[in-house]
N, C-alpha and C. Protein backbone atom coordinates (compact mmCIF):
# COMPACT_ATOMS: atom_id res chain seq x y z
N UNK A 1 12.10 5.75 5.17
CA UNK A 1 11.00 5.49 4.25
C UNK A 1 9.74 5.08 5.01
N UNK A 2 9.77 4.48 5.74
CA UNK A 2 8.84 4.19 6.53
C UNK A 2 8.31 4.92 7.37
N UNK A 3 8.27 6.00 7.64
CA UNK A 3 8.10 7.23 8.46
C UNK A 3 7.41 8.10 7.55
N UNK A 4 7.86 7.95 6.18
CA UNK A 4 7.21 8.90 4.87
C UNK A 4 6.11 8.65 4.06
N UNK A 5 5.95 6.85 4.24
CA UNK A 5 4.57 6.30 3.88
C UNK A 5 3.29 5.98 4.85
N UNK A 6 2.00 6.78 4.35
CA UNK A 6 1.20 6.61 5.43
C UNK A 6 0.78 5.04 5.71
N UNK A 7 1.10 4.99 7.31
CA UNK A 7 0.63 3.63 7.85
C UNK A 7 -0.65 3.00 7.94
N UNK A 8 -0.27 1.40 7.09
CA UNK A 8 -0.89 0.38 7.16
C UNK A 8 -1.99 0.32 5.54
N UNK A 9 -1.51 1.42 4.50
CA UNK A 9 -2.02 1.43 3.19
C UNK A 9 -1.33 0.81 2.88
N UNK A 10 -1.58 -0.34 1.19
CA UNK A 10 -0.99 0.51 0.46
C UNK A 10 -0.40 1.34 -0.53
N UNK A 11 0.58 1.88 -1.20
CA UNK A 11 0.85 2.87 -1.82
C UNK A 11 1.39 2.41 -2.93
N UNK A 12 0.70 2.73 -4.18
CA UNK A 12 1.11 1.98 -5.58
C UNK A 12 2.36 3.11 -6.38
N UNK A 13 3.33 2.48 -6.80
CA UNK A 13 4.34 3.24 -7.27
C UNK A 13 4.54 2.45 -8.42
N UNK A 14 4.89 3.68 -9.75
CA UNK A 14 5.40 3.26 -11.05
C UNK A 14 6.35 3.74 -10.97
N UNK A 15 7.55 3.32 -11.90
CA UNK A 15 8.25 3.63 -12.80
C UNK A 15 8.48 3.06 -13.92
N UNK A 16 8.53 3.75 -14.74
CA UNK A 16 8.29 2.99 -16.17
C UNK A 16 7.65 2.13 -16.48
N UNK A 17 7.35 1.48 -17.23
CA UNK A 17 6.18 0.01 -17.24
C UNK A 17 6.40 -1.11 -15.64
N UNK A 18 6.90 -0.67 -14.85
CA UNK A 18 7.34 -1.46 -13.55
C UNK A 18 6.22 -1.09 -12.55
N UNK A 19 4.95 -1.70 -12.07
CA UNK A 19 4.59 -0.88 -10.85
C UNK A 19 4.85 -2.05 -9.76
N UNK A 20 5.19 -1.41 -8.72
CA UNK A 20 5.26 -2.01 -7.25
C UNK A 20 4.22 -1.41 -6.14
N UNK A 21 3.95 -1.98 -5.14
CA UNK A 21 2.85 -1.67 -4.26
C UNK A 21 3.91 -2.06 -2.86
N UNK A 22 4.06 -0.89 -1.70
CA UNK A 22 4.65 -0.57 -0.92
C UNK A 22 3.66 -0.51 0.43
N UNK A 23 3.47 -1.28 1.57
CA UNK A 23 2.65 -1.06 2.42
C UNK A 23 3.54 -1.02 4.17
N UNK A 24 3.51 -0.08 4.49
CA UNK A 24 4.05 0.42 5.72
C UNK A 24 3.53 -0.07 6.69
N UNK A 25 4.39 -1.32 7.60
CA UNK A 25 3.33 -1.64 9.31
C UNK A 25 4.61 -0.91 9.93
N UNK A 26 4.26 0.12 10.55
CA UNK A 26 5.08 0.20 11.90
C UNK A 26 4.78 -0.50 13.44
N UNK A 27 3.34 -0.99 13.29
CA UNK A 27 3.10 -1.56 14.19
C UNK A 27 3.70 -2.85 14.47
N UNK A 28 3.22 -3.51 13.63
CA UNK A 28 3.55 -5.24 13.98
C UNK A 28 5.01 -5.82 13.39
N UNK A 29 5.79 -5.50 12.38
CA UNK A 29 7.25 -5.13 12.39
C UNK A 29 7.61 -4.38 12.18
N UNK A 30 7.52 -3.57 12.01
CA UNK A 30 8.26 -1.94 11.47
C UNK A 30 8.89 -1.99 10.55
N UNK A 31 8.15 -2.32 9.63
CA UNK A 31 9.03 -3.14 8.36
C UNK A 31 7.91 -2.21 6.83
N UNK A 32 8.73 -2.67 5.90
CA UNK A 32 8.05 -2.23 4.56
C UNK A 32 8.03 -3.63 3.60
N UNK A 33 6.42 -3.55 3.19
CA UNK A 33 6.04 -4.94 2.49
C UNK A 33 6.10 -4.40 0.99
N UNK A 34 7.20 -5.13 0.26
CA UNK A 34 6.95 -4.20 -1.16
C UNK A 34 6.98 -5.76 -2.07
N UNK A 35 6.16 -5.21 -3.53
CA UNK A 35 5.55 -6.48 -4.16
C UNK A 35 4.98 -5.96 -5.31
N UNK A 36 4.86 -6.77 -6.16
CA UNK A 36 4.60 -6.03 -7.69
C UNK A 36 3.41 -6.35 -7.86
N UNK A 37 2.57 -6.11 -9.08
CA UNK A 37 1.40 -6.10 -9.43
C UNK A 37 1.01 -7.52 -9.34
N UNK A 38 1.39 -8.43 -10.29
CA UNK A 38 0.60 -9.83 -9.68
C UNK A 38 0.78 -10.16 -8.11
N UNK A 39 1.90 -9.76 -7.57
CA UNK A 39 1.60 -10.25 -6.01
C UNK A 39 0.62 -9.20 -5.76
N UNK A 40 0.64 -7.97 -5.44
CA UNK A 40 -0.54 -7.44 -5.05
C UNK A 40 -2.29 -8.19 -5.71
N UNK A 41 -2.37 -8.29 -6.94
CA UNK A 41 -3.46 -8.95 -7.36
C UNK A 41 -3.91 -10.19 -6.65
N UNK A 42 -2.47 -11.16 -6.85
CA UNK A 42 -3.20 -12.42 -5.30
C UNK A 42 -3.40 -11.82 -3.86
N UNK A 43 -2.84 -11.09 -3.43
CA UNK A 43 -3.12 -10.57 -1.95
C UNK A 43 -4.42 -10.34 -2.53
N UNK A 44 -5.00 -9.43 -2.99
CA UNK A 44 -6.03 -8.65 -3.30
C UNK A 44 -7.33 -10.19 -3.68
N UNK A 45 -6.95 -11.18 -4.15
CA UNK A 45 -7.76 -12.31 -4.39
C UNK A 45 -7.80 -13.19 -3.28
N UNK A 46 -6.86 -13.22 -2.48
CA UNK A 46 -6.64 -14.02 -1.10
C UNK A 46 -7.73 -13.55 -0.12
N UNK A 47 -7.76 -12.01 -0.02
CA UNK A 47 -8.31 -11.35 0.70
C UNK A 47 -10.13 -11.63 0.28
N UNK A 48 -9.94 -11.35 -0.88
CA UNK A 48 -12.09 -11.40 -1.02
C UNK A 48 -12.59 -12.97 -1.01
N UNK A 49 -11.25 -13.94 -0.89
CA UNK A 49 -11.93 -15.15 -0.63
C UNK A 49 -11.74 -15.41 0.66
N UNK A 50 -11.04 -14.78 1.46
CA UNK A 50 -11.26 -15.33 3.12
C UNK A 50 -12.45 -14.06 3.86
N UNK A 51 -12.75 -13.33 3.33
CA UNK A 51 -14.09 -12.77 3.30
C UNK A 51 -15.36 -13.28 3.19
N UNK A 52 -15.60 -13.86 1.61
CA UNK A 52 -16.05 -15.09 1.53
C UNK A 52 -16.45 -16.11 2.35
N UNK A 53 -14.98 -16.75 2.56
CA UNK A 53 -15.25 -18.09 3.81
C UNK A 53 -15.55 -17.48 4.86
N UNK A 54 -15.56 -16.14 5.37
CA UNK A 54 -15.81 -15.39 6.97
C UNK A 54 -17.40 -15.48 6.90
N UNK A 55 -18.44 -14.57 5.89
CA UNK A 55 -19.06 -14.56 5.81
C UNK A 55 -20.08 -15.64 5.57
N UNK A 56 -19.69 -16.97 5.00
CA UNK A 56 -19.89 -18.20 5.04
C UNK A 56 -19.89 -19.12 6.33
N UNK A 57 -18.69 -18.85 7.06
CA UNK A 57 -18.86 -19.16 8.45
C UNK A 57 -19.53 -18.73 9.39
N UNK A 58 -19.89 -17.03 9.10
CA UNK A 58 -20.52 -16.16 10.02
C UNK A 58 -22.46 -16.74 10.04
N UNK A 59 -22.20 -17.22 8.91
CA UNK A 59 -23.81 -17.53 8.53
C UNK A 59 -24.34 -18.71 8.83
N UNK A 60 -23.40 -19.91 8.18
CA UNK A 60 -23.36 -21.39 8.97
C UNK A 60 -23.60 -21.42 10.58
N UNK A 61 -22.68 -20.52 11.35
CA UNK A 61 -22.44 -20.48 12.87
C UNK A 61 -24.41 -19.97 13.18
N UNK A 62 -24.64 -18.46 12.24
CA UNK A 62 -25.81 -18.42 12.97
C UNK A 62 -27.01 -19.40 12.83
N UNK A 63 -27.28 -20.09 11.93
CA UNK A 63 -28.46 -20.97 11.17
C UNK A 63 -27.93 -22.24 12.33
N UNK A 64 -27.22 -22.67 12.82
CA UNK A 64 -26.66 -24.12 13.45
C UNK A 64 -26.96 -23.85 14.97
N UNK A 65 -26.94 -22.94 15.24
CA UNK A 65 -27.52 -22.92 16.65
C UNK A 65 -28.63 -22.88 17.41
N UNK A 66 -28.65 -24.43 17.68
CA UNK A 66 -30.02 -25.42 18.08
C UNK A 66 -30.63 -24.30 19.23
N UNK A 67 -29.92 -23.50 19.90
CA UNK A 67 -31.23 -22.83 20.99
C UNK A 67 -31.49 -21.79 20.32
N UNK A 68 -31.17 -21.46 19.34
CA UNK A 68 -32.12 -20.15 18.90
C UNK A 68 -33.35 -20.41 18.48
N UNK A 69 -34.15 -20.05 19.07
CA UNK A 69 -36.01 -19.78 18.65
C UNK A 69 -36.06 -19.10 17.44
N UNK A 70 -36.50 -19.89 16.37
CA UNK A 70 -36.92 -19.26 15.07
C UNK A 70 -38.28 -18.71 15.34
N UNK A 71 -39.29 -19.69 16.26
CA UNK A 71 -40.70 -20.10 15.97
C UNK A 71 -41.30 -17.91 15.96
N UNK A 72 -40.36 -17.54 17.26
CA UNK A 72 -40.79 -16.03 17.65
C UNK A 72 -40.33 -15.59 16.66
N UNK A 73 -39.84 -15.66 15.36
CA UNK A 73 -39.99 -14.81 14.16
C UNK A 73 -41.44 -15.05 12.86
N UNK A 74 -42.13 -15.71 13.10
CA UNK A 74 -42.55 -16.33 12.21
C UNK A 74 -44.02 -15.78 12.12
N UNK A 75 -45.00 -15.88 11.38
CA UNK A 75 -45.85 -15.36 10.61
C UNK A 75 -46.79 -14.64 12.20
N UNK A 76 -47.40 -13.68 12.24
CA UNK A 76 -47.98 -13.14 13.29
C UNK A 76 -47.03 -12.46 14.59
N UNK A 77 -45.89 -11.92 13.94
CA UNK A 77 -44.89 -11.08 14.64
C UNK A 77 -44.10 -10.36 13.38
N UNK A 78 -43.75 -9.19 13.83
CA UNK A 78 -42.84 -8.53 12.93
C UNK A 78 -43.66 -7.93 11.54
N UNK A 79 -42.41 -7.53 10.70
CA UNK A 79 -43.05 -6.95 9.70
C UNK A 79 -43.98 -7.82 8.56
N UNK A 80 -45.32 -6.78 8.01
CA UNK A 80 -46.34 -7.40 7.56
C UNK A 80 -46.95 -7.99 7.84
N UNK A 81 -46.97 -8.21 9.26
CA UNK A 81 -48.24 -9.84 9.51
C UNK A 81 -49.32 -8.67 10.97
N UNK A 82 -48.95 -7.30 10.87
CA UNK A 82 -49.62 -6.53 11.65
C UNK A 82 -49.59 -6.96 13.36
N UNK A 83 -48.41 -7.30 13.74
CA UNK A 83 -48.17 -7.92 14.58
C UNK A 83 -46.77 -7.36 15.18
N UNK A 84 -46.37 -8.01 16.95
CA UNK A 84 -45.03 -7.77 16.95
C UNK A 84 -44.55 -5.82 17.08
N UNK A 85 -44.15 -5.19 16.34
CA UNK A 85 -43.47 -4.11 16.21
C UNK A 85 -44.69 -3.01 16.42
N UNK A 86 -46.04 -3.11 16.23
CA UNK A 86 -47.01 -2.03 16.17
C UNK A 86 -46.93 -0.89 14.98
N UNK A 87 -46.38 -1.90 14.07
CA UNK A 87 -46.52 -0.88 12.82
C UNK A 87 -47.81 -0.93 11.76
């Protein structure tokens, strides 16, 4: 089975009012992750909130770092201030 599902999707299967969601790692165990609709729905909610916190951290990390020079972005460089870029 694992050879027949494409790796590292994954692959939603019904039968009858039953659906399960089947995801193939051959890499990291060679194993098959199978799980029904509410578990897929929390994976699927787990996932856009540690996105979330990534992008939250990614942004905190850049704004907090005391040697970055804001001042060289600021009014008389860059766009609209006819400055900077030569546009």
């Amino acid at each position: 089975m694992l050879s027949r599902l494409p790796p590292n999707r994954f692959v939603k299967r019904e039968k009858g009012d039953d659906i399960h969601y089947v995801y193939a790692d051959p890499l990291v165990c060679n194993c098959l992750y199978v799980g029904s609709q509410q578990a897929y729905s929390q994976y699927k909610q787990h996932q856009q909130q540690q996105q979330l916190a990534d992008e939250q951290q990614m942004t905190a990390d850049s704004y907090s770092d005391s040697a970055w020079n804001w001042g060289a972005w600021g009014p008389g460089y860059g766009f609209g201030y006819g400055g900077g870029l030569g546009w």
